[in-house]
Protein backbone atom coordinates (compact mmCIF):
# COMPACT_ATOMS: atom_id res chain seq x y z
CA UNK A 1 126.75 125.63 102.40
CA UNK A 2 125.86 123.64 105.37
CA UNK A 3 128.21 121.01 106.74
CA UNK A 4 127.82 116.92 108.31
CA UNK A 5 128.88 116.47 111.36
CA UNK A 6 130.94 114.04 110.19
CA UNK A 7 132.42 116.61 107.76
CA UNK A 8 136.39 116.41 108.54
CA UNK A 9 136.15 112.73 108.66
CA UNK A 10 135.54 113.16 105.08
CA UNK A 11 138.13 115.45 104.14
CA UNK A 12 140.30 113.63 105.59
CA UNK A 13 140.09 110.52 103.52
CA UNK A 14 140.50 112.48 100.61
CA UNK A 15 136.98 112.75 99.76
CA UNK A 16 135.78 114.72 96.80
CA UNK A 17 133.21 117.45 98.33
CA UNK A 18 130.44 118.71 96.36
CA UNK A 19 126.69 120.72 96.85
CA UNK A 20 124.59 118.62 97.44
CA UNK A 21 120.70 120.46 98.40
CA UNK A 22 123.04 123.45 99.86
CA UNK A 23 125.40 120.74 102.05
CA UNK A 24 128.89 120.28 101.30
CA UNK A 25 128.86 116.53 101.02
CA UNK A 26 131.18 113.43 100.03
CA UNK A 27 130.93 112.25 96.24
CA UNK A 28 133.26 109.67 96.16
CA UNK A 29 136.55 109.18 97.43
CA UNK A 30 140.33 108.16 96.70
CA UNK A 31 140.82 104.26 95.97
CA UNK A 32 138.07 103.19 93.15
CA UNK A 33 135.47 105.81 92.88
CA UNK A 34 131.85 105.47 92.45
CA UNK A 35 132.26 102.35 90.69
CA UNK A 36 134.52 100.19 93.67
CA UNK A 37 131.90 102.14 96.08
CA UNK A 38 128.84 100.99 93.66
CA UNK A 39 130.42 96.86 93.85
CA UNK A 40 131.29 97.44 97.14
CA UNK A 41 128.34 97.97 98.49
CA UNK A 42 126.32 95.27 96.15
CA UNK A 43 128.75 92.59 97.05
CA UNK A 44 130.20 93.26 100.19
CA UNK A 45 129.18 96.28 102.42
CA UNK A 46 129.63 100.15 102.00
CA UNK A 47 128.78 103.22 104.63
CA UNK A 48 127.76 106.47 103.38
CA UNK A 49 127.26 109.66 105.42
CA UNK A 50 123.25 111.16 104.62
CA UNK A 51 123.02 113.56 107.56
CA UNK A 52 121.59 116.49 104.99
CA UNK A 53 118.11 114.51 105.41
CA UNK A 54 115.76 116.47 106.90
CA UNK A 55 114.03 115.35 110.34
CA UNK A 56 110.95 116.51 111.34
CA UNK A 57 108.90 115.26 114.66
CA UNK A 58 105.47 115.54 114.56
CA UNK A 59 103.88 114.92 118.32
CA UNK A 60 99.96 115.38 119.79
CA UNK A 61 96.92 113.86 120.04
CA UNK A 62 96.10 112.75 116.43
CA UNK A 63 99.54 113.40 115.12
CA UNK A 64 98.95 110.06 112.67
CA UNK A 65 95.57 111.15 111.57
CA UNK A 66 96.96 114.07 110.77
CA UNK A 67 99.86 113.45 108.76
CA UNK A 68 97.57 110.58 106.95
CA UNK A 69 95.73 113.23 106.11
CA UNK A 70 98.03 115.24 104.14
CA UNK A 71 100.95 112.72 102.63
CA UNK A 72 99.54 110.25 99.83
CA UNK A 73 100.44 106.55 101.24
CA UNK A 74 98.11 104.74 104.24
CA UNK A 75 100.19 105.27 107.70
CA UNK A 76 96.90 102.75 108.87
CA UNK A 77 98.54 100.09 106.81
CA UNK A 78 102.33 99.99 108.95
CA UNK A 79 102.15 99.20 112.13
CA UNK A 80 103.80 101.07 114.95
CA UNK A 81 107.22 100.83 114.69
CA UNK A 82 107.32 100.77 110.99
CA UNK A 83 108.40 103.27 107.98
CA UNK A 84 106.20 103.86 104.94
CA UNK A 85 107.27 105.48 101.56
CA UNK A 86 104.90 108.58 101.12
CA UNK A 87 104.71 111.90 99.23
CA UNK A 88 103.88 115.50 99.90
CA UNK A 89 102.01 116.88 97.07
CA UNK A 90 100.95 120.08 96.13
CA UNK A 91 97.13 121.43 94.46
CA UNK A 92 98.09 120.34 91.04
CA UNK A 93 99.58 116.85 92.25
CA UNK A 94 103.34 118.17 91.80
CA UNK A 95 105.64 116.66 94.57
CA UNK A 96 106.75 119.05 96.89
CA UNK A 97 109.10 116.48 98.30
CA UNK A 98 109.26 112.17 98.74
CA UNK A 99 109.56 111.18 102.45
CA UNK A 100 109.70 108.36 104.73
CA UNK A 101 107.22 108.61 107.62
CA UNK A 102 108.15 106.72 110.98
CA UNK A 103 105.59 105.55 112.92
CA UNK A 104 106.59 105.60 116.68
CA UNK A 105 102.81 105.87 117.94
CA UNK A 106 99.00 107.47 116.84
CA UNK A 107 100.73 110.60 119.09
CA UNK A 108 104.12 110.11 118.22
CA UNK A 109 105.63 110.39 113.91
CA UNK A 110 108.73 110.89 112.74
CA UNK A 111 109.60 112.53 109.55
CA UNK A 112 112.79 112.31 107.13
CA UNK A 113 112.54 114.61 103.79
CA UNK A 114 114.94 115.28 101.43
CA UNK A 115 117.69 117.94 102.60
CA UNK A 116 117.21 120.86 100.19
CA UNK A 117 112.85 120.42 100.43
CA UNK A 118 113.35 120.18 104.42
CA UNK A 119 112.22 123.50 105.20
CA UNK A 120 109.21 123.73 102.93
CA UNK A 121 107.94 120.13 104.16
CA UNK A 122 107.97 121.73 108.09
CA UNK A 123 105.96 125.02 106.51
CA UNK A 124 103.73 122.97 104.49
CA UNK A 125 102.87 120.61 107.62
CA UNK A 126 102.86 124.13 110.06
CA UNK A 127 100.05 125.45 108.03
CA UNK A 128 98.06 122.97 108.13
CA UNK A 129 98.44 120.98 111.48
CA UNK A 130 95.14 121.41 113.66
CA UNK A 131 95.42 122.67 117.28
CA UNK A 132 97.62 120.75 119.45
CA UNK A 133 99.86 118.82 117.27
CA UNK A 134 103.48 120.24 117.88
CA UNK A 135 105.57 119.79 114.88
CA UNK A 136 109.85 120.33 115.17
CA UNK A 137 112.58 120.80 112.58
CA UNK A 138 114.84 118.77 114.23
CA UNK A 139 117.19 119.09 111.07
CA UNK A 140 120.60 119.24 112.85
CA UNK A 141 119.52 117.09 115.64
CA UNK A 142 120.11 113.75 113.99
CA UNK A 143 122.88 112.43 112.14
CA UNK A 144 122.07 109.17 109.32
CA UNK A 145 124.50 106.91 108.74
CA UNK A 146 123.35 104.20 105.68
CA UNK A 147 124.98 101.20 106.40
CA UNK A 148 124.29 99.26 103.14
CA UNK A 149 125.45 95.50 101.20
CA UNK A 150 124.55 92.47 102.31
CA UNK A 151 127.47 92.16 105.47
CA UNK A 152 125.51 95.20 106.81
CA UNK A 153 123.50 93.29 109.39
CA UNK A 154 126.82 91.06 110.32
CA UNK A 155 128.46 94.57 110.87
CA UNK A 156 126.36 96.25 112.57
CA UNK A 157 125.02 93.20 114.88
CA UNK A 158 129.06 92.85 115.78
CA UNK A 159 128.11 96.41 117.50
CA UNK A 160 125.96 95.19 119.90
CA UNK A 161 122.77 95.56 117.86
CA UNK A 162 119.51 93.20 117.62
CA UNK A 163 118.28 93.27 113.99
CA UNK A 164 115.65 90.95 113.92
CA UNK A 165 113.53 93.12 111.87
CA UNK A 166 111.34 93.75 108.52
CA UNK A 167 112.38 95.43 106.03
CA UNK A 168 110.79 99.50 106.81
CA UNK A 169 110.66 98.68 110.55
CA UNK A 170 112.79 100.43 113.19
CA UNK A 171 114.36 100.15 116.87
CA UNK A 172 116.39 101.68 119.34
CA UNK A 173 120.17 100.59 120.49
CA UNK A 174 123.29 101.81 121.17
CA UNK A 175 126.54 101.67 119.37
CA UNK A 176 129.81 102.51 121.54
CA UNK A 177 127.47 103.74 124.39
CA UNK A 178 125.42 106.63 122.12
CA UNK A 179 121.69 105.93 121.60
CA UNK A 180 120.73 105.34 118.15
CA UNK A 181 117.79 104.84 116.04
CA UNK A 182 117.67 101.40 113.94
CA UNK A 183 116.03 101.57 110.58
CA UNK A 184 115.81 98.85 107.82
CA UNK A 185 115.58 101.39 105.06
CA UNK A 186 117.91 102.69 102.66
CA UNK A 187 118.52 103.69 98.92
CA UNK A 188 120.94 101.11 97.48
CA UNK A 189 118.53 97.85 96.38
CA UNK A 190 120.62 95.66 98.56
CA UNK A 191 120.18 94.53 102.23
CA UNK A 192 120.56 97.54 104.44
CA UNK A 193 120.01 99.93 107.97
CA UNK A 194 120.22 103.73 108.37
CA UNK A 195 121.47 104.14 111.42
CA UNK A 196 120.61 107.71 113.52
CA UNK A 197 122.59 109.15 116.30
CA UNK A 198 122.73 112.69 117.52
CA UNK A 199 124.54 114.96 115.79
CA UNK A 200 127.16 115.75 118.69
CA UNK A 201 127.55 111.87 119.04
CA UNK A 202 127.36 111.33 115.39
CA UNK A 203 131.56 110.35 114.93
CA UNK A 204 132.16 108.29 117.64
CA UNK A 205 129.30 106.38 115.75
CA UNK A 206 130.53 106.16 112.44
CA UNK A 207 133.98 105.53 113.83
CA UNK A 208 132.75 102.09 115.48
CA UNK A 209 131.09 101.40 112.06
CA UNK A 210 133.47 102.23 110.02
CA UNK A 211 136.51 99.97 112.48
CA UNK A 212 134.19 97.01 110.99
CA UNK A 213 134.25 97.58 107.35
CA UNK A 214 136.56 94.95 106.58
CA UNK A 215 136.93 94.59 102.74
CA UNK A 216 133.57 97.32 102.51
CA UNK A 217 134.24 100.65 101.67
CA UNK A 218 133.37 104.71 102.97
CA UNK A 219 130.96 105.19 100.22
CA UNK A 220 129.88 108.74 98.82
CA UNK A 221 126.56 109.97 97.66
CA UNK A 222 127.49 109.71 93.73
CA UNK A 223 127.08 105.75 94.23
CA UNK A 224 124.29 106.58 96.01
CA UNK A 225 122.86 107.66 92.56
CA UNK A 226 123.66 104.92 90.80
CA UNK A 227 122.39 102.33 93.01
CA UNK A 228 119.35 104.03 93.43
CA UNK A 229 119.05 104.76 89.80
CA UNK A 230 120.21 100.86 88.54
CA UNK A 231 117.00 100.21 90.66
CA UNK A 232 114.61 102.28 89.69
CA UNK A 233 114.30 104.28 92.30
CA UNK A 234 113.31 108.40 91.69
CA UNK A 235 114.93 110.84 93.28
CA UNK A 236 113.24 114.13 94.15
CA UNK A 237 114.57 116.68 91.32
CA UNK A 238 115.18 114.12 88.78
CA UNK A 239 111.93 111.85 88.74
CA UNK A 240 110.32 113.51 90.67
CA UNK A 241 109.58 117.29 91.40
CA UNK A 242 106.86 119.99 91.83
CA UNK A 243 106.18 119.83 88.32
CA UNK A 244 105.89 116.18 87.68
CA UNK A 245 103.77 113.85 89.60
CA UNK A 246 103.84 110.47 91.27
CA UNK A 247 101.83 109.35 88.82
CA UNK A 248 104.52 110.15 85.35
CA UNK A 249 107.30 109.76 87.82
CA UNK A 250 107.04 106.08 88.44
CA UNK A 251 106.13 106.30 92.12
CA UNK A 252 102.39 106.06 92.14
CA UNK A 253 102.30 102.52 94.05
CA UNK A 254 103.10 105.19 97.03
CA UNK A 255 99.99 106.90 96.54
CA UNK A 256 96.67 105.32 98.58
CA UNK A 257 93.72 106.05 96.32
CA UNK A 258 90.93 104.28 98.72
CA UNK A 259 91.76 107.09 101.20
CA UNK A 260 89.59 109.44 101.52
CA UNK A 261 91.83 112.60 101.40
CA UNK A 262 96.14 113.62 101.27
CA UNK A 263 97.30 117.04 99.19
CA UNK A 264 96.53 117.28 95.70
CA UNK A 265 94.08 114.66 95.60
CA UNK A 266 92.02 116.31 93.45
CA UNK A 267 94.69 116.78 90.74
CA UNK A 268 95.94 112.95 91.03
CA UNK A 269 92.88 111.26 90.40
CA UNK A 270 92.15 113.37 88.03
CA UNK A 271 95.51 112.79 86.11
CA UNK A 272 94.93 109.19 87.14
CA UNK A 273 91.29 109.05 85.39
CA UNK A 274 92.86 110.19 82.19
């Protein structure tokens, strides 16, 4: 299995390690569980580690037009600076994977897949970009840190940070002198940031976060489930998978049917129609 960077910082709270997309990550950990993380975290404020999502950078002339062309949501209807919800379907309108698509620039997207789909989402995207768009797996390049409840903007704005944002925009700080990227997104319902350093500066980060937890809590991902499941959101493998669709698997508000074309098309409006 693959490992955080953040990895003996787990193990040494205690943490209960399991698979997790082939990564050895944090479940829960000594002191409450999932359920004190779970209340934690929809009350007060509650850090998890999610460095096993994929990153992908997709750069060139066109790189938005491109990617619009292939995921299923409208990158023409964020503006740059902003995250969108999308999906990467396959010819019979499976999902290959759900991912949130950062818009730095027309030239400039960033990608975050799940961990264990990360790979196939770069081949996928390799096959079909056009001359001149450069696409990276830049999976062990970034670190995310969810930051999650509603303190989590008092906590992280004690860092230094400006937050003066919409929910699924981004920016750029620093915490403790390391560069991070800013995002209001997240997978717990509440009031939240994922926070994205580099993945050699990724504990001195989480270490300044975690100094401010106060009465919050070092969440692990089984909370994550339950947050995300007490609010309806799917997760890829459970909801959602190559074999069931946007459309059956509750996530078909994410799928742009005025455009004119995105992988699987074909299949969705098809399935759609019936």
């Amino acid at each position: 299995m693959k490992h955080s960077p953040l990895d003996e910082k787990h193990k040494s709270l205690g943490a209960k390690m399991a698979d997790f997309g082939g990564w050895e990550m944090p479940i829960e950990y000594p002191g409450g569980g999932v359920l004190a993380e779970h209340d934690a975290v929809r009350n007060k404020v509650g850090i998890f580690d999610v460095s096993h999502l994929g990153k992908i950078s997709v750069k060139g002339s066109g790189a938005k037009d491109f990617i619009n062309s292939v995921l299923t949501n409208d990158l023409n209807k964020i503006a740059n600076g902003e995250a969108q919800y999308n999906l990467l379907c396959n010819d019979k309108g499976g999902v290959i994977d759900d991912i949130i698509a950062y818009r730095n620039s027309d030239d400039d997207i960033f990608l975050v897949p799940n961990a264990a789909n990360c790979a196939k989402v770069f081949e996928v995207l390799k096959s079909q970009a056009p001359a001149g768009i450069e696409l990276v797996n830049l999976h062990e390049e970034y670190a995310v840190i969810a930051v999650q409840g509603p303190q989590s903007k008092s906590l992280l704005e004690s860092l230094g940070l400006k937050l003066d944002m919409d929910y699924m925009a981004f920016s750029h700080g620093t915490i403790s002198g390391k560069e991070v990227i800013v995002c209001r997104t997240g997978y717990s319902g509440e009031h939240g940031y994922e926070v994205l350093p580099k993945w050699n500066e990724a504990s001195v980060v989480w270490d300044a976060i975690a100094a401010k937890l106060g009465e919050g809590l070092v969440c692990g991902l089984g909370s994550r489930d339950t947050l995300r499941t007490e609010m309806g959101y799917p997760l890829h493998g459970n909801e959602l998978s190559e074999s069931i669709s946007a459309n059956v698997g509750g996530a078909a508000w994410a799928i742009a049917y005025d455009k004119t074309k995105f992988n699987g098309d074909t299949a969705l409006r098809a399935e759609k129609e019936a």
